[in-house]
N, C-alpha and C. Protein backbone atom coordinates (compact mmCIF):
# COMPACT_ATOMS: atom_id res chain seq x y z
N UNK A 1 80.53 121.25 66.48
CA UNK A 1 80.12 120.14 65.64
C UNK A 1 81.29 119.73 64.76
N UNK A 2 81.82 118.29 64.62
CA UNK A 2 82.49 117.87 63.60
C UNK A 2 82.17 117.54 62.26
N UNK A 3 83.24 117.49 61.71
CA UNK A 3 82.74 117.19 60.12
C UNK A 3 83.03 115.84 59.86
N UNK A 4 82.72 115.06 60.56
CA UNK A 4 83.23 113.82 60.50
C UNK A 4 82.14 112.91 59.48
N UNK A 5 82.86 112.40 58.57
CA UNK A 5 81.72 111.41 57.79
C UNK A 5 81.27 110.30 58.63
N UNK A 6 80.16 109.99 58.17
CA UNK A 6 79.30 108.60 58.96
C UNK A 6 79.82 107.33 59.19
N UNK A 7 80.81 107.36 58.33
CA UNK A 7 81.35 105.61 58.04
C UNK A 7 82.61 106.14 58.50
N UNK A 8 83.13 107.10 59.30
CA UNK A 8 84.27 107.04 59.91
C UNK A 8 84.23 106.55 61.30
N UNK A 9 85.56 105.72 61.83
CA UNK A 9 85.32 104.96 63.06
C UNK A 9 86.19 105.85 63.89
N UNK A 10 85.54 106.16 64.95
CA UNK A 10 86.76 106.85 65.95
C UNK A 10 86.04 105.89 67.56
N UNK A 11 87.45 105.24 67.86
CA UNK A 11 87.37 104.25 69.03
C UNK A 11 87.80 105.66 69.66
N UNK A 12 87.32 105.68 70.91
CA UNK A 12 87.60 106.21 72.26
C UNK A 12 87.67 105.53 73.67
N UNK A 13 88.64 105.41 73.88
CA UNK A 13 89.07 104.38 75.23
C UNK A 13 88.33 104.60 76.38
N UNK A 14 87.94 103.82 76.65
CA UNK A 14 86.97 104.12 78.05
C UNK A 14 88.16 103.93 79.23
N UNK A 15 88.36 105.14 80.33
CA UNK A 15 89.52 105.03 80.92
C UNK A 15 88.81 104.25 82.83
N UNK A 16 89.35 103.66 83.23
CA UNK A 16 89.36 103.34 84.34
C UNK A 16 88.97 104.35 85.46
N UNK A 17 88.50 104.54 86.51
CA UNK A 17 88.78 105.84 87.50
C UNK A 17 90.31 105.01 88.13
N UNK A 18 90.80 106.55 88.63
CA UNK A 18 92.08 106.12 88.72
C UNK A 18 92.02 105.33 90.41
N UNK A 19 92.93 104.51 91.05
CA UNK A 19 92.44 104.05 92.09
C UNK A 19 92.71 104.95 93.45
N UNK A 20 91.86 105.06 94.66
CA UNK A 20 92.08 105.55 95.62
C UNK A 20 93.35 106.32 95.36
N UNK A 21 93.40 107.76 95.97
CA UNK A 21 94.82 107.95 96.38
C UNK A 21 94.91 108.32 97.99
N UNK A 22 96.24 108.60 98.45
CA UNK A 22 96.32 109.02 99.83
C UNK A 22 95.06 110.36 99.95
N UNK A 23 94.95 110.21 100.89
CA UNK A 23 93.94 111.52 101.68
C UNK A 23 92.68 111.09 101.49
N UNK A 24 92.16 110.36 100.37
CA UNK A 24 90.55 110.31 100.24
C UNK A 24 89.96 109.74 101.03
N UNK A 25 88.81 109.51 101.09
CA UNK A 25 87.74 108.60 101.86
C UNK A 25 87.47 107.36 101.34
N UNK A 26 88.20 106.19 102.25
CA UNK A 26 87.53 104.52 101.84
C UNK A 26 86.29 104.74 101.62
N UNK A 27 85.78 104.38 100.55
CA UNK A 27 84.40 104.31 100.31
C UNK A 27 84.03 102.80 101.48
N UNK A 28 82.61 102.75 101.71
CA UNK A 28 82.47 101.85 102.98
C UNK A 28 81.73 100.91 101.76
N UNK A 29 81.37 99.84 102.07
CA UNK A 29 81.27 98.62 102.02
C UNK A 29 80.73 97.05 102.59
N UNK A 30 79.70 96.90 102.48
CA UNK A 30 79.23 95.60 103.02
C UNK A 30 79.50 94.62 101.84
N UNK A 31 80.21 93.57 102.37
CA UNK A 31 80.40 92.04 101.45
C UNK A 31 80.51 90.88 102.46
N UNK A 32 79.80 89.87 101.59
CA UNK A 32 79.57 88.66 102.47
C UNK A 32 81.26 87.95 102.50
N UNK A 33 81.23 87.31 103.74
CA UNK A 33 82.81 86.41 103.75
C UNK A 33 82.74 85.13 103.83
N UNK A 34 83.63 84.40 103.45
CA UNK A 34 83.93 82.82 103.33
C UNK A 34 82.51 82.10 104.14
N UNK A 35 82.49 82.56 105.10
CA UNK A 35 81.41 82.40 105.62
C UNK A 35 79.56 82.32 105.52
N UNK A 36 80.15 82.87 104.73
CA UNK A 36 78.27 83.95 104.33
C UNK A 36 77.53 85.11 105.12
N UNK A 37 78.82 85.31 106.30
CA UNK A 37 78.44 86.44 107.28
C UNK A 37 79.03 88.00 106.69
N UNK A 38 77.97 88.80 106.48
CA UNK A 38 77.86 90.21 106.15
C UNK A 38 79.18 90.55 106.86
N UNK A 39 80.19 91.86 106.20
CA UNK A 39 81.19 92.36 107.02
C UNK A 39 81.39 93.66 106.39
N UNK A 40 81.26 94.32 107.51
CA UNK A 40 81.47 96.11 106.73
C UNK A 40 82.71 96.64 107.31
N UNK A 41 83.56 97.25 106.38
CA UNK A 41 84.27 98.06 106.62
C UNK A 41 83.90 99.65 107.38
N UNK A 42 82.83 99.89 107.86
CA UNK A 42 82.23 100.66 108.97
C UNK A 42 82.17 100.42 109.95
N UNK A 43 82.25 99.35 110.33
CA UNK A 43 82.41 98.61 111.61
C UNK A 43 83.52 99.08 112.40
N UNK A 44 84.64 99.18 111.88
CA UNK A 44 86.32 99.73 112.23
C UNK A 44 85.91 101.21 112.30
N UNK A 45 85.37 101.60 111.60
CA UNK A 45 85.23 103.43 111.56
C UNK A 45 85.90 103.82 112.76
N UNK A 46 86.56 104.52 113.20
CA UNK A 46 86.57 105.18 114.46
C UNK A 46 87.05 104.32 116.02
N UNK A 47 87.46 102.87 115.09
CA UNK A 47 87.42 101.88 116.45
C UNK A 47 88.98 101.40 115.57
N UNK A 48 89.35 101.29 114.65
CA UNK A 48 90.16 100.56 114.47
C UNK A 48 91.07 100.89 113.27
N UNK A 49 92.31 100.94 112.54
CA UNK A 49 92.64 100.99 111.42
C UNK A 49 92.43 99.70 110.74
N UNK A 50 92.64 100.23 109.04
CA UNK A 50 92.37 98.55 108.77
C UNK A 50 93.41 98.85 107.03
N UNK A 51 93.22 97.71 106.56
CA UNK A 51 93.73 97.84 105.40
C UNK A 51 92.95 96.50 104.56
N UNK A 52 92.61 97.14 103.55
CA UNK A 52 91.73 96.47 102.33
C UNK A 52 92.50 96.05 101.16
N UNK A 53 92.60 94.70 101.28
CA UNK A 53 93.76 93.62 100.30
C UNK A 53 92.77 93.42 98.93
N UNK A 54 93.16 93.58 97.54
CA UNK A 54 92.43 93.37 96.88
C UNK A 54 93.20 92.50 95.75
N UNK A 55 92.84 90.88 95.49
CA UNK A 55 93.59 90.27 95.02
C UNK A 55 93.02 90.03 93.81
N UNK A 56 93.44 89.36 92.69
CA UNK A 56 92.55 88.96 91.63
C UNK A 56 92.06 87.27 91.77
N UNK A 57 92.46 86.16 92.03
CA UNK A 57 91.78 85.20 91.43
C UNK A 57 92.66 84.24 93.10
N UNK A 58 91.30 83.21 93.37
CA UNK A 58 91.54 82.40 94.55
C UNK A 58 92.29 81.05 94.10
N UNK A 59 93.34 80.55 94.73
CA UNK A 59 93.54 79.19 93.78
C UNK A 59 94.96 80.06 92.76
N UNK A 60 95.03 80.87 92.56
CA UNK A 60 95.95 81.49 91.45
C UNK A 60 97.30 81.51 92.65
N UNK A 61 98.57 81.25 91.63
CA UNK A 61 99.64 81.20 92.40
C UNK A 61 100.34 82.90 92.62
N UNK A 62 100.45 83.50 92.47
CA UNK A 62 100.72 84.86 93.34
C UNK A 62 99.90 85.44 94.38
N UNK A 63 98.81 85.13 93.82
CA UNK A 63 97.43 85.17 95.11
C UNK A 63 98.21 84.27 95.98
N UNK A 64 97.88 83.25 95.89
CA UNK A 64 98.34 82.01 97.13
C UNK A 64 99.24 82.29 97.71
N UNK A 65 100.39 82.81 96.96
CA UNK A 65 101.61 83.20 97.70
C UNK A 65 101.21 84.51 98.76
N UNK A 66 100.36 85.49 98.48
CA UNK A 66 100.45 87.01 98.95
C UNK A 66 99.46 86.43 100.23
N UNK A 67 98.28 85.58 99.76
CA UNK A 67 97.24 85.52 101.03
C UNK A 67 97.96 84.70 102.20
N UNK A 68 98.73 83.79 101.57
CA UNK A 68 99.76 83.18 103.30
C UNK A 68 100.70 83.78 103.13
N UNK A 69 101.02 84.90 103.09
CA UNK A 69 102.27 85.81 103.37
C UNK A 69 101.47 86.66 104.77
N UNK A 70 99.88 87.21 104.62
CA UNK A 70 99.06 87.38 104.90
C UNK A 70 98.73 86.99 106.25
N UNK A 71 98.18 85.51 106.23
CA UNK A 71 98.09 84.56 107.04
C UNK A 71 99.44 84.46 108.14
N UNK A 72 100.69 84.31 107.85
CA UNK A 72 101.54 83.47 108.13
C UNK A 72 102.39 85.06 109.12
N UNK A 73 101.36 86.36 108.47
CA UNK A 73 102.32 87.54 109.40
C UNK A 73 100.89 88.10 109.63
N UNK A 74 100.16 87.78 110.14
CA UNK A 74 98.89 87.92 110.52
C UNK A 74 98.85 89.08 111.31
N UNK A 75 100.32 88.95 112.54
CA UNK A 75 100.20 90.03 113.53
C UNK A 75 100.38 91.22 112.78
N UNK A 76 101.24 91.29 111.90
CA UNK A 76 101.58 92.65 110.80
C UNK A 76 100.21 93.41 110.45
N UNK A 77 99.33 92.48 109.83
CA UNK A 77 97.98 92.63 109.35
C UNK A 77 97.33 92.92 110.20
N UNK A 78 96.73 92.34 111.43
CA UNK A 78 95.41 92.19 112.12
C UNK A 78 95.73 91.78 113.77
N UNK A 79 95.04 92.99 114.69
CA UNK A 79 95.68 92.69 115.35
C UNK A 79 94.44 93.60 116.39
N UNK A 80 94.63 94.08 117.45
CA UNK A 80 93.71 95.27 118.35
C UNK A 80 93.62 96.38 117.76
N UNK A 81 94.25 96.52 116.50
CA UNK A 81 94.54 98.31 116.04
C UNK A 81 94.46 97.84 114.62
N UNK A 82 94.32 96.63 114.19
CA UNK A 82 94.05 96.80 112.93
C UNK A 82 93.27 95.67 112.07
N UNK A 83 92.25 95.80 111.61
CA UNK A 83 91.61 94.82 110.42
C UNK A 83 91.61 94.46 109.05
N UNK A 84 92.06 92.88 109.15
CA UNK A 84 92.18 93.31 107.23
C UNK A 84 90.87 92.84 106.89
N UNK A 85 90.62 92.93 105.74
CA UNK A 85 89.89 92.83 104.64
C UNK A 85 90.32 92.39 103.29
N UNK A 86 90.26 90.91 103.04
CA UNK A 86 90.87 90.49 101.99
C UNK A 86 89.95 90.33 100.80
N UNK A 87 89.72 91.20 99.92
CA UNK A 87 88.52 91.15 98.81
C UNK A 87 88.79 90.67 97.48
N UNK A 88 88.14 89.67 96.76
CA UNK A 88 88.42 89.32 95.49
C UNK A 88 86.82 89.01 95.15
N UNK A 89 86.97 89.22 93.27
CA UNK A 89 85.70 88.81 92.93
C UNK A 89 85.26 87.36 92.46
N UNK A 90 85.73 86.92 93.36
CA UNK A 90 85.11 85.26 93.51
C UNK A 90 84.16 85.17 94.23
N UNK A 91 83.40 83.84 94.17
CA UNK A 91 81.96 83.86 94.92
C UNK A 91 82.63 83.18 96.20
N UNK A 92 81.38 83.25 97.37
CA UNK A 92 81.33 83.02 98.32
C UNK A 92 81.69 81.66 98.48
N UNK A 93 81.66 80.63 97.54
CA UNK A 93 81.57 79.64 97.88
C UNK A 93 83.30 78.73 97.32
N UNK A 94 83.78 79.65 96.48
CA UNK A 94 85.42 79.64 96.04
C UNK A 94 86.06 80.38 97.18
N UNK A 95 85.62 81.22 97.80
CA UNK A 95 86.18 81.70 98.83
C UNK A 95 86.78 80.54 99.97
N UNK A 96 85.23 80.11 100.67
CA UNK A 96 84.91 79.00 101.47
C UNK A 96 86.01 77.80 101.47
N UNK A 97 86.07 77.16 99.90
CA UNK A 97 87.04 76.21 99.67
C UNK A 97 88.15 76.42 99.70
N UNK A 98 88.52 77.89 98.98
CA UNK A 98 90.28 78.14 99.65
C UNK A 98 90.45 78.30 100.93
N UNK A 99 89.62 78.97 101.78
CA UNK A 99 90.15 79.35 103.32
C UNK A 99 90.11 77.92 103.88
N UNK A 100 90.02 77.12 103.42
CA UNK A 100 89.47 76.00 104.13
C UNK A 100 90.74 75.14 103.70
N UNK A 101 91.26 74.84 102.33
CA UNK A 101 92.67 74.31 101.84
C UNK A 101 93.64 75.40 102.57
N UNK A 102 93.68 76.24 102.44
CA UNK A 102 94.83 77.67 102.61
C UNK A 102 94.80 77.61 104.51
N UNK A 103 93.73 77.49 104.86
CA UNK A 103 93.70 77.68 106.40
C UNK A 103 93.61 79.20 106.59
N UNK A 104 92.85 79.46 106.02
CA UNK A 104 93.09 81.52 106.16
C UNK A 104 91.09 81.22 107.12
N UNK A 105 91.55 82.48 108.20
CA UNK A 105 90.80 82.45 108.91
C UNK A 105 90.76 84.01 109.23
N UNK A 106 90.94 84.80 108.50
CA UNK A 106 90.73 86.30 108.50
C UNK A 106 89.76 86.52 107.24
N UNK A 107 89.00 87.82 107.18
CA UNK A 107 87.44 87.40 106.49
C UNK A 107 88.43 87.72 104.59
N UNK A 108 87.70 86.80 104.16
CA UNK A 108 88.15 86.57 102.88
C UNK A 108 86.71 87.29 102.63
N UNK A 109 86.78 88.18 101.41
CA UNK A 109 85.34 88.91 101.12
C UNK A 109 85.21 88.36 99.62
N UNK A 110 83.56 88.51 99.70
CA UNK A 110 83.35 88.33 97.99
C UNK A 110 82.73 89.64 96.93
N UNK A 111 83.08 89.98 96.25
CA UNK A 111 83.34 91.44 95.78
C UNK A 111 82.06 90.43 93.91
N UNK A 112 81.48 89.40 94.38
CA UNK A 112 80.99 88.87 92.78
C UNK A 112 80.02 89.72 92.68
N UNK A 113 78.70 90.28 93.23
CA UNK A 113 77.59 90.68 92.88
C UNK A 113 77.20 91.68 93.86
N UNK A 114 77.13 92.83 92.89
CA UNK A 114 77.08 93.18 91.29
C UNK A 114 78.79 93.19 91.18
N UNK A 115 78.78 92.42 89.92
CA UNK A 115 80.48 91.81 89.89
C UNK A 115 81.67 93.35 90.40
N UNK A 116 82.27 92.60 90.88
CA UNK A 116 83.36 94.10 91.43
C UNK A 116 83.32 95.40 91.71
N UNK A 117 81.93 95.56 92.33
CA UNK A 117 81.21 96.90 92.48
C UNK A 117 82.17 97.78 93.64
N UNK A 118 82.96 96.75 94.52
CA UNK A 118 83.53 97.33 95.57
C UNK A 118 84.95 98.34 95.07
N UNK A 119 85.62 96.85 94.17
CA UNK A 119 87.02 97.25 93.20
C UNK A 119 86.87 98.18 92.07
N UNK A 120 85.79 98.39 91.78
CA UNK A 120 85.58 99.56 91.20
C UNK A 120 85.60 100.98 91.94
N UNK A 121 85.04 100.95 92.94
CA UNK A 121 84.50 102.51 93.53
C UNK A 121 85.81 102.89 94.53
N UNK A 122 87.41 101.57 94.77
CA UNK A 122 88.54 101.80 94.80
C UNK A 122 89.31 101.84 93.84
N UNK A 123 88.69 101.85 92.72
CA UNK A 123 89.46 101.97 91.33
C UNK A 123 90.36 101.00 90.89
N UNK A 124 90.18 99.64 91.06
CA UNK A 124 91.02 98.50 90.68
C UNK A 124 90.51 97.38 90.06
N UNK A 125 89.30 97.54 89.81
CA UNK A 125 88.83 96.49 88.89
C UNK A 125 89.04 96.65 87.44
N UNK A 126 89.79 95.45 86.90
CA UNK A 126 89.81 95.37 85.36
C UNK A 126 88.61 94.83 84.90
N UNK A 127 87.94 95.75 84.52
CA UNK A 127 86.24 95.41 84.12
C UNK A 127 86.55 94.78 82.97
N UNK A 128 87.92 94.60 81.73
CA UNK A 128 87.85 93.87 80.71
C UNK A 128 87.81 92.39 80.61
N UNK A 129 88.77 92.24 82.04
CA UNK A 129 88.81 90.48 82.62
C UNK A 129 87.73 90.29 83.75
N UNK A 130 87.31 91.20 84.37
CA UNK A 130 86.13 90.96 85.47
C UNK A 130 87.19 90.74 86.97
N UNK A 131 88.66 91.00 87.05
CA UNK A 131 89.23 90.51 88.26
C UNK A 131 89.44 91.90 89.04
N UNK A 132 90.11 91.92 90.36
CA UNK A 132 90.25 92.98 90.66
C UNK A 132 92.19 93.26 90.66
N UNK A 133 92.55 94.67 90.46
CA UNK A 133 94.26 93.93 90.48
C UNK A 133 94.69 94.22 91.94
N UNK A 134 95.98 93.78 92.25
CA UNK A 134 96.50 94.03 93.56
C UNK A 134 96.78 95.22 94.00
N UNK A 135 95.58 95.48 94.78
CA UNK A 135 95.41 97.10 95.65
C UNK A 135 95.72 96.41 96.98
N UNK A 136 96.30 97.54 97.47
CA UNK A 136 96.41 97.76 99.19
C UNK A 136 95.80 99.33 99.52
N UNK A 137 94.91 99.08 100.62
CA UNK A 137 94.92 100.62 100.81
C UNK A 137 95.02 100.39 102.56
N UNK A 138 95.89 101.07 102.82
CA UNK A 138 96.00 101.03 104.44
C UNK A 138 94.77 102.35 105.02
N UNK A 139 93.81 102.42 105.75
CA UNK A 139 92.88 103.14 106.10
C UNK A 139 93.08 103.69 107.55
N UNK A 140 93.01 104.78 107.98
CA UNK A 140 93.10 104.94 109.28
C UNK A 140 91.75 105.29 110.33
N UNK A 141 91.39 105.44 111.54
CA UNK A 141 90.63 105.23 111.91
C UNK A 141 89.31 105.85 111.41
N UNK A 142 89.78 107.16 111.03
CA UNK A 142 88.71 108.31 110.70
C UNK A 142 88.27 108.09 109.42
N UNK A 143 88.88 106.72 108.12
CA UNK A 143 88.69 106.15 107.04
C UNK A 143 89.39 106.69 106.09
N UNK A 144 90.01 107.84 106.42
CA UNK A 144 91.09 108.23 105.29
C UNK A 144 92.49 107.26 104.74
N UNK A 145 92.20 107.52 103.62
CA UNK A 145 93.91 106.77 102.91
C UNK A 145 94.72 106.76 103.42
N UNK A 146 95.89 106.66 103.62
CA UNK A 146 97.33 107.22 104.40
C UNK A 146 98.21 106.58 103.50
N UNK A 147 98.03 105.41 102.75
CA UNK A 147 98.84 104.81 102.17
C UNK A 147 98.21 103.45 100.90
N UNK A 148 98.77 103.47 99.74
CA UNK A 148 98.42 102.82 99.18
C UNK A 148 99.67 102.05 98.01
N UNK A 149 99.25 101.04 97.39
CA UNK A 149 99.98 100.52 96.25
C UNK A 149 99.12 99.84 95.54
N UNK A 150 99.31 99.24 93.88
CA UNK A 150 98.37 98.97 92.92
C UNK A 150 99.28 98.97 91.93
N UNK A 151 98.94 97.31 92.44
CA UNK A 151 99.77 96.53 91.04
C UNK A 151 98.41 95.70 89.90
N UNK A 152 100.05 95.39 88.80
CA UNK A 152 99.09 94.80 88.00
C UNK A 152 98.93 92.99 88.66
N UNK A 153 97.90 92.71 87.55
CA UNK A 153 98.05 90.49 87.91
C UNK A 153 99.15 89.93 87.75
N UNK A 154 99.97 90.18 87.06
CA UNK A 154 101.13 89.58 87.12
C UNK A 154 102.79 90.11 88.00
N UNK A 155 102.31 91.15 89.07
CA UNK A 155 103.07 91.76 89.87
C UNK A 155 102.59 91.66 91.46
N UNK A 156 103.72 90.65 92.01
CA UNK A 156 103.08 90.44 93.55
C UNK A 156 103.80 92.21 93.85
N UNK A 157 103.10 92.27 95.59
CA UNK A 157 102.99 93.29 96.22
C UNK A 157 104.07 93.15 97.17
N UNK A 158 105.00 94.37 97.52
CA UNK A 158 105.59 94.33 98.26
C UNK A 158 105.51 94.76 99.63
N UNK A 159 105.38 93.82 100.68
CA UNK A 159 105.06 93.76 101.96
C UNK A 159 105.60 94.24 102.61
N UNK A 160 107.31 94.24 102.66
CA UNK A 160 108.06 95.46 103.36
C UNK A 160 107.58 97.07 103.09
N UNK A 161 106.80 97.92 102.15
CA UNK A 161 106.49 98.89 102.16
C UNK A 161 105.18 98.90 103.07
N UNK A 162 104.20 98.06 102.94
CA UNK A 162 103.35 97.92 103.57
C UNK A 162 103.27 98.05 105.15
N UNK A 163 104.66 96.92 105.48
CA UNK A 163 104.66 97.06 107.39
C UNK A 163 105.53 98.21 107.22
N UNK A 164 106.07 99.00 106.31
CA UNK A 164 106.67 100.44 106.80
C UNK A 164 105.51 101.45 106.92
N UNK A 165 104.87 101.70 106.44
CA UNK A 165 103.56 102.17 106.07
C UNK A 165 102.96 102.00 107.68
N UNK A 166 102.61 100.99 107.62
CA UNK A 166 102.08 100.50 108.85
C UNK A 166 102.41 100.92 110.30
N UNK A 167 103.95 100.51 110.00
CA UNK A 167 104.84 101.39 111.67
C UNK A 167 104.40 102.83 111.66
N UNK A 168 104.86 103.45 110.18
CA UNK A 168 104.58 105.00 110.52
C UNK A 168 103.24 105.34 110.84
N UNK A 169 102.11 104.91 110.50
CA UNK A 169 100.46 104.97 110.83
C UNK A 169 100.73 104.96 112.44
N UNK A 170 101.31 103.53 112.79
CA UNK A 170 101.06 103.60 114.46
C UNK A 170 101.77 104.28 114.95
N UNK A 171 103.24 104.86 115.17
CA UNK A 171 104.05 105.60 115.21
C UNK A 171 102.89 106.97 115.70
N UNK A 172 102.12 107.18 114.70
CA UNK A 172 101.71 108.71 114.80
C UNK A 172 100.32 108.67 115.09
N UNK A 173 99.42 107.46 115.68
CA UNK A 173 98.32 107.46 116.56
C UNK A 173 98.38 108.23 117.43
N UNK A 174 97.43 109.12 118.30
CA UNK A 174 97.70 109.10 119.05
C UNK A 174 97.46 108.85 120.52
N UNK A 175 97.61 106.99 120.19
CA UNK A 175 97.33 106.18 121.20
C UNK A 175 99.00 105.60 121.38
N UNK A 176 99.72 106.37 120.29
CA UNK A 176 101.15 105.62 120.12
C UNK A 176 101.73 105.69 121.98
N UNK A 177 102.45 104.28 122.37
CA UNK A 177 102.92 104.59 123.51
C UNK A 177 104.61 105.21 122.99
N UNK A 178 105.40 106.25 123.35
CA UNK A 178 106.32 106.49 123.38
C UNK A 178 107.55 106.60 124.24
């Protein structure tokens, strides 16, 4: 027990969970896409690697830049061996209008309701602004981590670690042809 008087204030920081690290388990996930069609990251289980893009705001210029970096190296991303998953907590219907200006035709997810429930349980939602920040988690078939990065909103992501990341994942399938 403390001896603390009544009218003393002691703030205690409510801390974040820290986000995914290598080895854990993608938590799985159903979210509707640009579309309004349901998409689970269970689906890939066992059929596919994938990697889960987590951006903060649609329309925002580092977003714009990272999602047609995205788009524009698509094969890097998405391909027979691998699925992305591009998640932000915008609604379905801000989604819709960017893929549609942007031309992005890989599932843009909506992470709004219950607001950022997904970016939370990967540990990247800033619950103080409601956005999610820039996570990558590269997943491999069996759903484990293998690789990750997690930036803040004002720090784009670097994509050359990502397709290195990526080579070494396929590299050591072992469906790898050698």
């Amino acid at each position: 027990m403390t001896n603390a008087h009544p009218t003393d204030t002691h703030v205690r920081a409510v801390e974040a969970p820290a986000p995914l690290g290598v080895g854990e388990i993608a938590p799985d996930f159903t979210l509707v896409d640009q579309y309004g069609v349901d998409v689970s990251l269970s689906a890939v289980r066992g059929v596919k690697n994938a990697v889960v893009v987590f951006y903060p705001a649609a329309f925002s210029g580092i977003c714009r830049g990272e999602l047609r970096e995205i788009r524009d190296g698509l094969e890097d991303f998405q391909d027979g061996d691998i699925q992305v998953f591009a998640v932000s907590c915008d609604s379905m219907y801000t989604l819709r209008a960017w893929a549609d200006v942007e031309g992005h035709f890989f599932p843009l997810l909506s992470d709004f309701w219950p607001h950022g429930e997904v970016a939370r349980r990967y540990g990247v939602l800033n619950d103080e602004d409601g956005f999610a920040l820039r996570g990558t988690f590269l997943i491999d078939r069996s759903g484990r981590v293998v690789w990750t990065e997690v930036r803040d909103i004002g720090h784009g992501r670097d994509f050359t670690a990502y397709r290195e990341a990526l080579a070494r994942l396929r590299a050591s399938s072992p469906d790898a042809v050698g």
